[in-house]
PDB file of N, CA and C in Angstrom:
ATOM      1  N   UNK A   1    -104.696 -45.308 -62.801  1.00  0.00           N
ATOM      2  CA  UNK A   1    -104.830 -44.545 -64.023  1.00  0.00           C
ATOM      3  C   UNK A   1    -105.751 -45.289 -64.974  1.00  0.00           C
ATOM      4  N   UNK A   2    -106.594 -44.218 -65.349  1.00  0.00           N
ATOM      5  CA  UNK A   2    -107.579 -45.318 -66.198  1.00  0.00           C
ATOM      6  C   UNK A   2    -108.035 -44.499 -67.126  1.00  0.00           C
ATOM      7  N   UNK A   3    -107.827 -44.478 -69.051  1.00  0.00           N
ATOM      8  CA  UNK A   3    -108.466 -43.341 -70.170  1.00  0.00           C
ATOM      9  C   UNK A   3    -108.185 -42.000 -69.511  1.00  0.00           C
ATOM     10  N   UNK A   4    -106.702 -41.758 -69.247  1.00  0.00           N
ATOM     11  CA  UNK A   4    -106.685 -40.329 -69.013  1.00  0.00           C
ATOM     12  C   UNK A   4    -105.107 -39.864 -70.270  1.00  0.00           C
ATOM     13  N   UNK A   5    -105.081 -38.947 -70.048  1.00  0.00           N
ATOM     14  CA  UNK A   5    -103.712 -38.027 -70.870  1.00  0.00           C
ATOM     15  C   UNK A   5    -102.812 -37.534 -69.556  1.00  0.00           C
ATOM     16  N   UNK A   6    -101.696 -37.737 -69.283  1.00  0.00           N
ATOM     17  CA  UNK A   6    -101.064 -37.434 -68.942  1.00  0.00           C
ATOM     18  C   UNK A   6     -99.452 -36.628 -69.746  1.00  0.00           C
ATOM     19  N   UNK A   7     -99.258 -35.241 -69.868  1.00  0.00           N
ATOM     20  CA  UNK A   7     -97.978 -34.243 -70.194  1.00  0.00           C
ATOM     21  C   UNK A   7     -97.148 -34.776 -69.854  1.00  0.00           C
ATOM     22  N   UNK A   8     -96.354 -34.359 -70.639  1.00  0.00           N
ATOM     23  CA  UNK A   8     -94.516 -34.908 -69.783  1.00  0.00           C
ATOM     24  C   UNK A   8     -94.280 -34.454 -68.325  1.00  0.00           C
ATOM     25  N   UNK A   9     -93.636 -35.298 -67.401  1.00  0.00           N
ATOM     26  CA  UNK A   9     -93.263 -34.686 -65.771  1.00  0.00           C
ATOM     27  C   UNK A   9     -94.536 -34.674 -65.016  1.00  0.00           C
ATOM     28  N   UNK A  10     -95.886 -35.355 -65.613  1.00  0.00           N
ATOM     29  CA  UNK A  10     -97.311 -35.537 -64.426  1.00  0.00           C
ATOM     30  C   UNK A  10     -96.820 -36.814 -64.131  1.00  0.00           C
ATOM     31  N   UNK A  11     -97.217 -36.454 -62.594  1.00  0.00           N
ATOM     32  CA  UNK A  11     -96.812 -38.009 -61.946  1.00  0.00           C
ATOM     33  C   UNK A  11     -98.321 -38.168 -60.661  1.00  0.00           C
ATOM     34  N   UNK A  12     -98.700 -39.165 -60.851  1.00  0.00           N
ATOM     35  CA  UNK A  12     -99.588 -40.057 -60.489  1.00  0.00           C
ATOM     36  C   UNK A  12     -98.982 -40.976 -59.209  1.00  0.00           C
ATOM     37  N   UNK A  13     -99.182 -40.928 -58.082  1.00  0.00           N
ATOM     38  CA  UNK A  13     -98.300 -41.829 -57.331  1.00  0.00           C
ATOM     39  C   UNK A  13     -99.371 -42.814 -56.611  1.00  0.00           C
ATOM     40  N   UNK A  14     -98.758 -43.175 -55.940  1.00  0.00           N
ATOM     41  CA  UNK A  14     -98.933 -44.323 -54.658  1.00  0.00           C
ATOM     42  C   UNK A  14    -100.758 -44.260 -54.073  1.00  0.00           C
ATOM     43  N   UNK A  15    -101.628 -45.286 -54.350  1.00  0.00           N
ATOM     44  CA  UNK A  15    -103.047 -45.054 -53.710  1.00  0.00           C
ATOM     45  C   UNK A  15    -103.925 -43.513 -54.145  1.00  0.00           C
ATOM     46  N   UNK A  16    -103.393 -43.580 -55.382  1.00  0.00           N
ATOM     47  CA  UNK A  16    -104.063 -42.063 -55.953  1.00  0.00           C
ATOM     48  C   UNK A  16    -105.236 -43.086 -57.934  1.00  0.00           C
ATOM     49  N   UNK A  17    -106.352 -42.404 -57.642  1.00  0.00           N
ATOM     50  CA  UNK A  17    -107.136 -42.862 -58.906  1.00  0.00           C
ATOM     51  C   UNK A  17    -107.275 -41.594 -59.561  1.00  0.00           C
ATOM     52  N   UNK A  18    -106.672 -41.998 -60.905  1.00  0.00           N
ATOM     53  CA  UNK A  18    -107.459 -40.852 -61.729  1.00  0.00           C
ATOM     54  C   UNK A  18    -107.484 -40.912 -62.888  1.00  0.00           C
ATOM     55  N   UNK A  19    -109.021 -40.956 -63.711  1.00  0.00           N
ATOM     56  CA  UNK A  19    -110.076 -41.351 -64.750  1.00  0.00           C
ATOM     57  C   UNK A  19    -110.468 -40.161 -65.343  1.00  0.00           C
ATOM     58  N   UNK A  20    -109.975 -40.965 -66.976  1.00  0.00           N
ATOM     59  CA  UNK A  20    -111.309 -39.946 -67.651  1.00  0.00           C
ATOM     60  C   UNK A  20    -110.610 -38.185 -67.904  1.00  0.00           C
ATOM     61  N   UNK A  21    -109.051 -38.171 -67.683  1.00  0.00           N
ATOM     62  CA  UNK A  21    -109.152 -36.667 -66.950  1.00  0.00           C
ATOM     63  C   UNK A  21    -107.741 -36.572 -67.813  1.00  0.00           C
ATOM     64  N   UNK A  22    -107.290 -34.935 -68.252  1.00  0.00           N
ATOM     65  CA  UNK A  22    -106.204 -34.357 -68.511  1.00  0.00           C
ATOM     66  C   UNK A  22    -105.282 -34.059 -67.331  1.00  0.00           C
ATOM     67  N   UNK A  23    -103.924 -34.031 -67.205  1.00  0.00           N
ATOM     68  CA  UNK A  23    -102.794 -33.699 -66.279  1.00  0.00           C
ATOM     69  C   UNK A  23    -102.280 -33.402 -67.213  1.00  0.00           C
ATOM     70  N   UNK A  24    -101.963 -31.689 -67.207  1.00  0.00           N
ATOM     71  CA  UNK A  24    -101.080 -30.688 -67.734  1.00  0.00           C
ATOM     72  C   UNK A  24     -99.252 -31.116 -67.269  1.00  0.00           C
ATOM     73  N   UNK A  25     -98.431 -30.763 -68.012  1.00  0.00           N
ATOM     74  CA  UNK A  25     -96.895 -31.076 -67.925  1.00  0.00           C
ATOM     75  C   UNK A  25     -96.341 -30.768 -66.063  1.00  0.00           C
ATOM     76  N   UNK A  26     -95.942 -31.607 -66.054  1.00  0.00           N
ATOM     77  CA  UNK A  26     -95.188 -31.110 -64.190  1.00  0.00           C
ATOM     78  C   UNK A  26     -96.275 -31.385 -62.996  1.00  0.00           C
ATOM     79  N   UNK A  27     -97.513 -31.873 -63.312  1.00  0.00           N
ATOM     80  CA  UNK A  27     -98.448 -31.985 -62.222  1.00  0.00           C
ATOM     81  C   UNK A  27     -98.091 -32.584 -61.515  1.00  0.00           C
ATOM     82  N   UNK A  28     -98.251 -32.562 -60.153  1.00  0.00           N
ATOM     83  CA  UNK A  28     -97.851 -33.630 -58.806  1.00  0.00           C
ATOM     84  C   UNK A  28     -98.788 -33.592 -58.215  1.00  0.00           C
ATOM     85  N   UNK A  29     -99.870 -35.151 -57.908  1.00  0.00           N
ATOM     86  CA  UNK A  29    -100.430 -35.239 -57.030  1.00  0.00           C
ATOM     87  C   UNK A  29     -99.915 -36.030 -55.874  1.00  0.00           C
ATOM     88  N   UNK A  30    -100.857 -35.093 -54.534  1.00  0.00           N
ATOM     89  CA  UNK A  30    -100.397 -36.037 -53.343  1.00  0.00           C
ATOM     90  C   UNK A  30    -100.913 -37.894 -53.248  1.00  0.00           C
ATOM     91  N   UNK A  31     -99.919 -38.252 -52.875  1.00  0.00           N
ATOM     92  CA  UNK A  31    -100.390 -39.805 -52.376  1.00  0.00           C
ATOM     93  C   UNK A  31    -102.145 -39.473 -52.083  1.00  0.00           C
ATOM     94  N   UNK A  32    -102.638 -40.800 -52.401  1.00  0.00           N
ATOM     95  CA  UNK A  32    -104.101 -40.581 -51.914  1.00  0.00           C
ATOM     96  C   UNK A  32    -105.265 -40.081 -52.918  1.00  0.00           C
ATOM     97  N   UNK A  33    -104.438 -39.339 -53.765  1.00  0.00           N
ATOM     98  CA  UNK A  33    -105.410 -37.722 -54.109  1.00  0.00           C
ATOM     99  C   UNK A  33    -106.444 -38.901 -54.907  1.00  0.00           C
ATOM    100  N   UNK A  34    -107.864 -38.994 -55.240  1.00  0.00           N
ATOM    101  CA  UNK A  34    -108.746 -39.417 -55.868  1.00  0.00           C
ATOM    102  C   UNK A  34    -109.611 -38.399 -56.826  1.00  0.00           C
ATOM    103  N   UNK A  35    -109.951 -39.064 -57.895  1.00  0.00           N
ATOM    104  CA  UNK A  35    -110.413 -37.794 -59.001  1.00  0.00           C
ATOM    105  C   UNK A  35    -111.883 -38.659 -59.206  1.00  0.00           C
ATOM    106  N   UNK A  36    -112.880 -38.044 -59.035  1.00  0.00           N
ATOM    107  CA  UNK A  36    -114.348 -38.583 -59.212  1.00  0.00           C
ATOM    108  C   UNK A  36    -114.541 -38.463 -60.203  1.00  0.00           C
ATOM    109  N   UNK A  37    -115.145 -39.393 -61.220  1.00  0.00           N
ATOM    110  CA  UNK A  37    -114.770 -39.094 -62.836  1.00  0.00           C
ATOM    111  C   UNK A  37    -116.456 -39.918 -63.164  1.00  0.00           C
ATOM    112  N   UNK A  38    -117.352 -39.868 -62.274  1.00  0.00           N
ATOM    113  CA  UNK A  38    -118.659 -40.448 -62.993  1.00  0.00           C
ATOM    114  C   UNK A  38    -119.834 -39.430 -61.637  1.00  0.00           C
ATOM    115  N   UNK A  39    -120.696 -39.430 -62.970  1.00  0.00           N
ATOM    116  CA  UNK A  39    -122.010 -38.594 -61.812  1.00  0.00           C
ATOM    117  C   UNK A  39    -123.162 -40.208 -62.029  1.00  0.00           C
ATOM    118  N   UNK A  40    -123.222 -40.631 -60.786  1.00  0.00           N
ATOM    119  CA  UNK A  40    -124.869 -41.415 -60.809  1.00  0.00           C
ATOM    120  C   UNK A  40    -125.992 -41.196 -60.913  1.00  0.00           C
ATOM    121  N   UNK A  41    -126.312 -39.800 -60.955  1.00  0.00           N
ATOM    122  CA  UNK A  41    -127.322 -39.125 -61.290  1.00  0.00           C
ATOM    123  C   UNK A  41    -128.058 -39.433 -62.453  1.00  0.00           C
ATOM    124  N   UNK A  42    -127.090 -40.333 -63.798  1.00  0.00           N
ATOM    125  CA  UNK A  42    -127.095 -39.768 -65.341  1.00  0.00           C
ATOM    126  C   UNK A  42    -127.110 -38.747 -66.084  1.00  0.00           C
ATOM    127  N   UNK A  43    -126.889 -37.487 -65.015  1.00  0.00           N
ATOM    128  CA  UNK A  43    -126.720 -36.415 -65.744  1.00  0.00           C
ATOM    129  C   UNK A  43    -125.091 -36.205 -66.513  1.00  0.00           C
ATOM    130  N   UNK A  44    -125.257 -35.721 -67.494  1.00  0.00           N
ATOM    131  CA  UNK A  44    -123.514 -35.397 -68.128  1.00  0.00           C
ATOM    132  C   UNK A  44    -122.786 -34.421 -67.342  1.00  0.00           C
ATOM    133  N   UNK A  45    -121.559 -34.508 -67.347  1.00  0.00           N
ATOM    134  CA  UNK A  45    -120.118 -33.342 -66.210  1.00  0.00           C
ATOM    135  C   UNK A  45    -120.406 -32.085 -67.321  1.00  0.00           C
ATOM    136  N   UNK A  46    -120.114 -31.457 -66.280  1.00  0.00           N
ATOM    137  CA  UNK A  46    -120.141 -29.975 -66.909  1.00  0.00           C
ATOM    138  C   UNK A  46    -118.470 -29.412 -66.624  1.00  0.00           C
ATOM    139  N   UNK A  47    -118.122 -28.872 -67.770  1.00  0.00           N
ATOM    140  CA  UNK A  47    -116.753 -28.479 -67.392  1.00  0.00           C
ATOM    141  C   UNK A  47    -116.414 -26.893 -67.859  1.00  0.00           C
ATOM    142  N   UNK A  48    -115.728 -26.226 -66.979  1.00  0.00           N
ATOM    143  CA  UNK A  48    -115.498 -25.117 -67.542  1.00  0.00           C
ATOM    144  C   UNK A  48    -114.615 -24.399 -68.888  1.00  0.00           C
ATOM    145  N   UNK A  49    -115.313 -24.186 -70.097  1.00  0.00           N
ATOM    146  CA  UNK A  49    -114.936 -23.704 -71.164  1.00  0.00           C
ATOM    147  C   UNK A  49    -114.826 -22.033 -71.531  1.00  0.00           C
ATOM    148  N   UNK A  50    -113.658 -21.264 -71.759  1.00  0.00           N
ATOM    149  CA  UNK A  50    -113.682 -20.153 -71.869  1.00  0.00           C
ATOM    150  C   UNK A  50    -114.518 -19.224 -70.703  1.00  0.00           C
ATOM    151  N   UNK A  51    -114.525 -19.756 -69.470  1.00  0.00           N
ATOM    152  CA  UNK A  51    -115.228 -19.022 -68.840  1.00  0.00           C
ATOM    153  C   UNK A  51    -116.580 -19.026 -68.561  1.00  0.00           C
ATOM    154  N   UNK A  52    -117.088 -20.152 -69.196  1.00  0.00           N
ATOM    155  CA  UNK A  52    -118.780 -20.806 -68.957  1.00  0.00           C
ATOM    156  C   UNK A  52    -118.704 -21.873 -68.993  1.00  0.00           C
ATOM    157  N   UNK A  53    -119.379 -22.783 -68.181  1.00  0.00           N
ATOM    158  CA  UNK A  53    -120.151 -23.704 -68.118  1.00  0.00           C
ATOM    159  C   UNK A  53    -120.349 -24.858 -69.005  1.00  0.00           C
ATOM    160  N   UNK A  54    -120.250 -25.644 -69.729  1.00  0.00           N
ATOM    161  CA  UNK A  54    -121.044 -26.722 -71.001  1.00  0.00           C
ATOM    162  C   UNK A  54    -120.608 -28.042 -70.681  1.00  0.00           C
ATOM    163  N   UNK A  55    -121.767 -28.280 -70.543  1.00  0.00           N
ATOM    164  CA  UNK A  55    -121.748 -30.155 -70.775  1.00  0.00           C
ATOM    165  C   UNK A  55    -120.769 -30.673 -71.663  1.00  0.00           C
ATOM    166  N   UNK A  56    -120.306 -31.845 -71.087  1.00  0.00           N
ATOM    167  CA  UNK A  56    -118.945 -32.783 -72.148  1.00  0.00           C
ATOM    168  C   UNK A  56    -119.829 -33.779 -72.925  1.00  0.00           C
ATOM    169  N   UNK A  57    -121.003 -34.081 -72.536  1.00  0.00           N
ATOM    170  CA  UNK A  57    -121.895 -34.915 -73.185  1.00  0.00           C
ATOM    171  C   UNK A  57    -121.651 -36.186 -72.672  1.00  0.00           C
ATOM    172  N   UNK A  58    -120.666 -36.410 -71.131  1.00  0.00           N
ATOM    173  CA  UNK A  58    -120.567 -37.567 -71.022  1.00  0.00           C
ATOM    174  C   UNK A  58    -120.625 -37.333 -69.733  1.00  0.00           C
ATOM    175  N   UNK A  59    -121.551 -39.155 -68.971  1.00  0.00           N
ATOM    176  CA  UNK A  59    -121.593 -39.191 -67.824  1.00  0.00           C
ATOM    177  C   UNK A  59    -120.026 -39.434 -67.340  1.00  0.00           C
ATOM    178  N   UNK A  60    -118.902 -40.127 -67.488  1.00  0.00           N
ATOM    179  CA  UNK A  60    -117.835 -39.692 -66.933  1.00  0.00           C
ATOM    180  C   UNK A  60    -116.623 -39.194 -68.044  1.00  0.00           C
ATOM    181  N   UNK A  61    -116.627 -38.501 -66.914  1.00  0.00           N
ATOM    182  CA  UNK A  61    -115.119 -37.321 -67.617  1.00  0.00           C
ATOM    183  C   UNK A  61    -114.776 -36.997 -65.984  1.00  0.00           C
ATOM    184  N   UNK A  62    -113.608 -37.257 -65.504  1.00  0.00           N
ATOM    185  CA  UNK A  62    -112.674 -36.451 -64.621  1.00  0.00           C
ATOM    186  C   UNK A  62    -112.647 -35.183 -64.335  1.00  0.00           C
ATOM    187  N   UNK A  63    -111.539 -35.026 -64.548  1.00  0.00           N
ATOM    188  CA  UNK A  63    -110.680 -33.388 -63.957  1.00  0.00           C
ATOM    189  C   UNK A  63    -109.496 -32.822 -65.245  1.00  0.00           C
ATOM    190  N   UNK A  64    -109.458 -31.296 -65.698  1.00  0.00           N
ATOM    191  CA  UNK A  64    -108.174 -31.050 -66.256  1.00  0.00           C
ATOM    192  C   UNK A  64    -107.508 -30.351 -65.085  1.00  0.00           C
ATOM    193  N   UNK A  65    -105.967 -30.618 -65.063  1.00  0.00           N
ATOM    194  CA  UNK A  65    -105.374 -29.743 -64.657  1.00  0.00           C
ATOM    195  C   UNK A  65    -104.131 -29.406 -65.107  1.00  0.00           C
ATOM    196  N   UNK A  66    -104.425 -27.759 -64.927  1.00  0.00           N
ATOM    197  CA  UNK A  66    -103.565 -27.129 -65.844  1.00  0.00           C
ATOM    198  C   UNK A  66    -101.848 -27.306 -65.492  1.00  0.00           C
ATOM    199  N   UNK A  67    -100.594 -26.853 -66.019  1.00  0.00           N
ATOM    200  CA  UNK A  67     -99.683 -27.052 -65.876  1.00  0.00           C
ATOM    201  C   UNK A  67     -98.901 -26.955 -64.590  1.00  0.00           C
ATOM    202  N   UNK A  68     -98.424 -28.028 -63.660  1.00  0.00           N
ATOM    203  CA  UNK A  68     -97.840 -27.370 -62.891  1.00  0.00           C
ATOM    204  C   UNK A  68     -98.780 -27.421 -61.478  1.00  0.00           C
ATOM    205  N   UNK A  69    -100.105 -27.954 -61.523  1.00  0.00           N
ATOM    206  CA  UNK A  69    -101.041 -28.145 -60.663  1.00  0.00           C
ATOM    207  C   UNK A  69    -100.438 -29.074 -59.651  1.00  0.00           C
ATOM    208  N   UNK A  70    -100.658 -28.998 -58.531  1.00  0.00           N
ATOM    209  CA  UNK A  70    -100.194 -30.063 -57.072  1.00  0.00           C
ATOM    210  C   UNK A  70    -101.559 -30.175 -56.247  1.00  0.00           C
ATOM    211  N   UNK A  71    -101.792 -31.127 -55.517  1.00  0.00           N
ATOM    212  CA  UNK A  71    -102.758 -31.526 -54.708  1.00  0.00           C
ATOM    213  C   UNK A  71    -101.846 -32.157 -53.461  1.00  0.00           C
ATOM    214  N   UNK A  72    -102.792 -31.852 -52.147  1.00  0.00           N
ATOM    215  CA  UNK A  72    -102.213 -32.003 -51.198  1.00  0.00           C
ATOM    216  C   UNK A  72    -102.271 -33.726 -50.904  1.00  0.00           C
ATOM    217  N   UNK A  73    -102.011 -34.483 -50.100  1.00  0.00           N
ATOM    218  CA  UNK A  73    -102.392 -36.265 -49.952  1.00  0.00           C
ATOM    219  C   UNK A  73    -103.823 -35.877 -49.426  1.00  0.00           C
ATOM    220  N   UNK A  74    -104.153 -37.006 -49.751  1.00  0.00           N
ATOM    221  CA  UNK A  74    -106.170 -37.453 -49.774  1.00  0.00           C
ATOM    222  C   UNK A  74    -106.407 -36.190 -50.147  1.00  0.00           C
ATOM    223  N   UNK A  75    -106.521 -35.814 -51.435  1.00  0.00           N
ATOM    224  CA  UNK A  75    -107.335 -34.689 -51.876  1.00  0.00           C
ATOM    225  C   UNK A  75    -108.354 -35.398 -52.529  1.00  0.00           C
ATOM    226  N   UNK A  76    -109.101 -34.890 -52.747  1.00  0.00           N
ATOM    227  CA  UNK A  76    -110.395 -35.586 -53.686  1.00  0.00           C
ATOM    228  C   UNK A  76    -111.097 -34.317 -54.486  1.00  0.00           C
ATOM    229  N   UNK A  77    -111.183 -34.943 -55.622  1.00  0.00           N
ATOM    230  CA  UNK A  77    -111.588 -33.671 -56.730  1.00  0.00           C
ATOM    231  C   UNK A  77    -112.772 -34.277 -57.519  1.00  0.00           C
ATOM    232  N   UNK A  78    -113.816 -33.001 -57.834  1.00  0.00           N
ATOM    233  CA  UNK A  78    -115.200 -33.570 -57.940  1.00  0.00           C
ATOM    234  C   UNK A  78    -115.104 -33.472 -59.654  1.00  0.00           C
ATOM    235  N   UNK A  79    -115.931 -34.661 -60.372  1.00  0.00           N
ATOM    236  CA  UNK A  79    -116.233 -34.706 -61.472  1.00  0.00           C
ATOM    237  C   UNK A  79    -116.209 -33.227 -62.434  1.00  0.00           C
ATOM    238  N   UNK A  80    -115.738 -32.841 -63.042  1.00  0.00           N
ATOM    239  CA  UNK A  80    -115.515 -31.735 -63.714  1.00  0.00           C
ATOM    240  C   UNK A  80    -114.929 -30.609 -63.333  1.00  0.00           C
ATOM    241  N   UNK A  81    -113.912 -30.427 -62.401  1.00  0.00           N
ATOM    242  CA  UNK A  81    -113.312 -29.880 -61.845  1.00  0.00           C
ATOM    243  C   UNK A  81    -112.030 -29.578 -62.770  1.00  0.00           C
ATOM    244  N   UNK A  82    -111.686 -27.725 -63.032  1.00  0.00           N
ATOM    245  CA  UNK A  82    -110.372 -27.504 -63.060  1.00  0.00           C
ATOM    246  C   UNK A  82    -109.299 -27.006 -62.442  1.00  0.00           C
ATOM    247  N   UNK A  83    -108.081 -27.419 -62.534  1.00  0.00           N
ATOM    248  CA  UNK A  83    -107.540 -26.869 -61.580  1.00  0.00           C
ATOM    249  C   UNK A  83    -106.494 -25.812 -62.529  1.00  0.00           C
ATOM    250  N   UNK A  84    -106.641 -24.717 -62.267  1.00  0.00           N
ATOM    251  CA  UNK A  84    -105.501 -23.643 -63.100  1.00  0.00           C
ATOM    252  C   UNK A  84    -103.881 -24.003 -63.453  1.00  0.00           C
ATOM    253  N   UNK A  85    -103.376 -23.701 -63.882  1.00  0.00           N
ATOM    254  CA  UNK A  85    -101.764 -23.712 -63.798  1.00  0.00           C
ATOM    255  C   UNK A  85    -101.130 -23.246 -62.629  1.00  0.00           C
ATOM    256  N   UNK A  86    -100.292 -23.945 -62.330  1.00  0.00           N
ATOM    257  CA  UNK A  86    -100.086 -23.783 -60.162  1.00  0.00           C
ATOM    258  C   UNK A  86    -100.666 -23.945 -59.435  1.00  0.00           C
ATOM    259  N   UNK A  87    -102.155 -24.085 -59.508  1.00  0.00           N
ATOM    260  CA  UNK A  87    -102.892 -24.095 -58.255  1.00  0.00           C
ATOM    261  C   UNK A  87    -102.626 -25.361 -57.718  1.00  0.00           C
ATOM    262  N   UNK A  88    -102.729 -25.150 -56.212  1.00  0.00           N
ATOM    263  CA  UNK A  88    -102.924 -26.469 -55.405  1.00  0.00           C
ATOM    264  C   UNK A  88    -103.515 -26.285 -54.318  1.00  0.00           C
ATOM    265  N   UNK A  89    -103.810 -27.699 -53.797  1.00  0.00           N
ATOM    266  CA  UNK A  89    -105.007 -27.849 -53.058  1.00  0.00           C
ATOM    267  C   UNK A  89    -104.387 -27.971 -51.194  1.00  0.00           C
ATOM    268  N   UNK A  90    -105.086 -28.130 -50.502  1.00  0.00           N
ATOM    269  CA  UNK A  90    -104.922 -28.794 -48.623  1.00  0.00           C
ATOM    270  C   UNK A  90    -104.516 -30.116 -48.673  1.00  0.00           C
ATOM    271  N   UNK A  91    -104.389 -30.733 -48.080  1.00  0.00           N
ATOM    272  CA  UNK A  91    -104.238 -32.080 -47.639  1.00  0.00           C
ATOM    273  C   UNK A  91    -105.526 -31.956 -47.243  1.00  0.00           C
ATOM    274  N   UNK A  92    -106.077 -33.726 -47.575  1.00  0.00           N
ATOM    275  CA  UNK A  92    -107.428 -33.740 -47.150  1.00  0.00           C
ATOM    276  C   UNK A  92    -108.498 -32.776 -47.663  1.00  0.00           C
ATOM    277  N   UNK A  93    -108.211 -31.943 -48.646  1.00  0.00           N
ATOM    278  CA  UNK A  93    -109.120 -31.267 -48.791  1.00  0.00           C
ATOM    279  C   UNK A  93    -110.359 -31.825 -50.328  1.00  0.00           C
ATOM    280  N   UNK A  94    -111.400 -31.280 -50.295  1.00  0.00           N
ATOM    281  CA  UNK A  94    -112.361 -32.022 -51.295  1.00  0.00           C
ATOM    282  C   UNK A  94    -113.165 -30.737 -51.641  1.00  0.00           C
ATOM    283  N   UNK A  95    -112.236 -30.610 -53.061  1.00  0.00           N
ATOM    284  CA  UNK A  95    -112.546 -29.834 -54.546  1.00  0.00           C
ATOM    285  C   UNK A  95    -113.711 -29.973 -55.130  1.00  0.00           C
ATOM    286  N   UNK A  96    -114.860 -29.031 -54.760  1.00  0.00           N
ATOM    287  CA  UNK A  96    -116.085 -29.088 -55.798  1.00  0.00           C
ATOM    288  C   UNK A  96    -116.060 -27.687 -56.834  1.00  0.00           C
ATOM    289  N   UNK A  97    -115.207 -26.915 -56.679  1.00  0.00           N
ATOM    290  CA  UNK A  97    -115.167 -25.699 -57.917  1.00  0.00           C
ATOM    291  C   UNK A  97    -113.883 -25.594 -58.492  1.00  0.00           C
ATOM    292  N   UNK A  98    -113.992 -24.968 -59.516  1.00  0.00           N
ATOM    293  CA  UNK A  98    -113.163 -24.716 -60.022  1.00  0.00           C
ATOM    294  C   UNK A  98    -112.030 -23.812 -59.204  1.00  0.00           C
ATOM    295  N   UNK A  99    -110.871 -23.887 -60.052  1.00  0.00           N
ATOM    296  CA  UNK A  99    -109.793 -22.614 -59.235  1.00  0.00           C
ATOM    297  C   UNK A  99    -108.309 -22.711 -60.380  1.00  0.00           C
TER     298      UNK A  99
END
């Protein structure tokens, strides 16, 4: 865990990184899950606002996810990625859009 917000009941476990990023109340990630929270490019994360698109103005920023979000073990989620309220992911699976 590194400069993130974590809700009451988000739990962060065992060989899981995650930077830079919001966890909505009740989130469970799987063991493993990794959150990519820097672009090397130098370009700034783009995150989804009201339904479009806009730069955070920063090369790292994480992931929000909304209330209640789960990820499967070794998930990996790409720099500006949200995840809705409930949604969850595969095991092993690697998040480049939103949902």
């Amino acid at each position: 865990m590194k400069n993130s917000v974590l809700m009451a009941g988000a739990t962060v476990p065992h060989h899981a990184y995650v930077g830079d990023s919001v966890l909505g109340r009740d989130v469970n990630l799987g063991a493993g899950t990794k959150v990519a929270n820097l672009r090397h490019d130098d370009e700034a994360v783009h995150l989804t606002v009201k339904g479009e698109r806009v730069s955070t103005g920063r090369r790292k920023f994480g992931v929000v996810l909304g209330d209640g979000a789960k990820t499967g073990i070794e998930t990996s989620l790409n720099a500006g990625v949200t995840l809705s309220s409930g949604a969850t992911t595969e095991p092993g699976e690697t998040v480049t859009r939103d949902r």
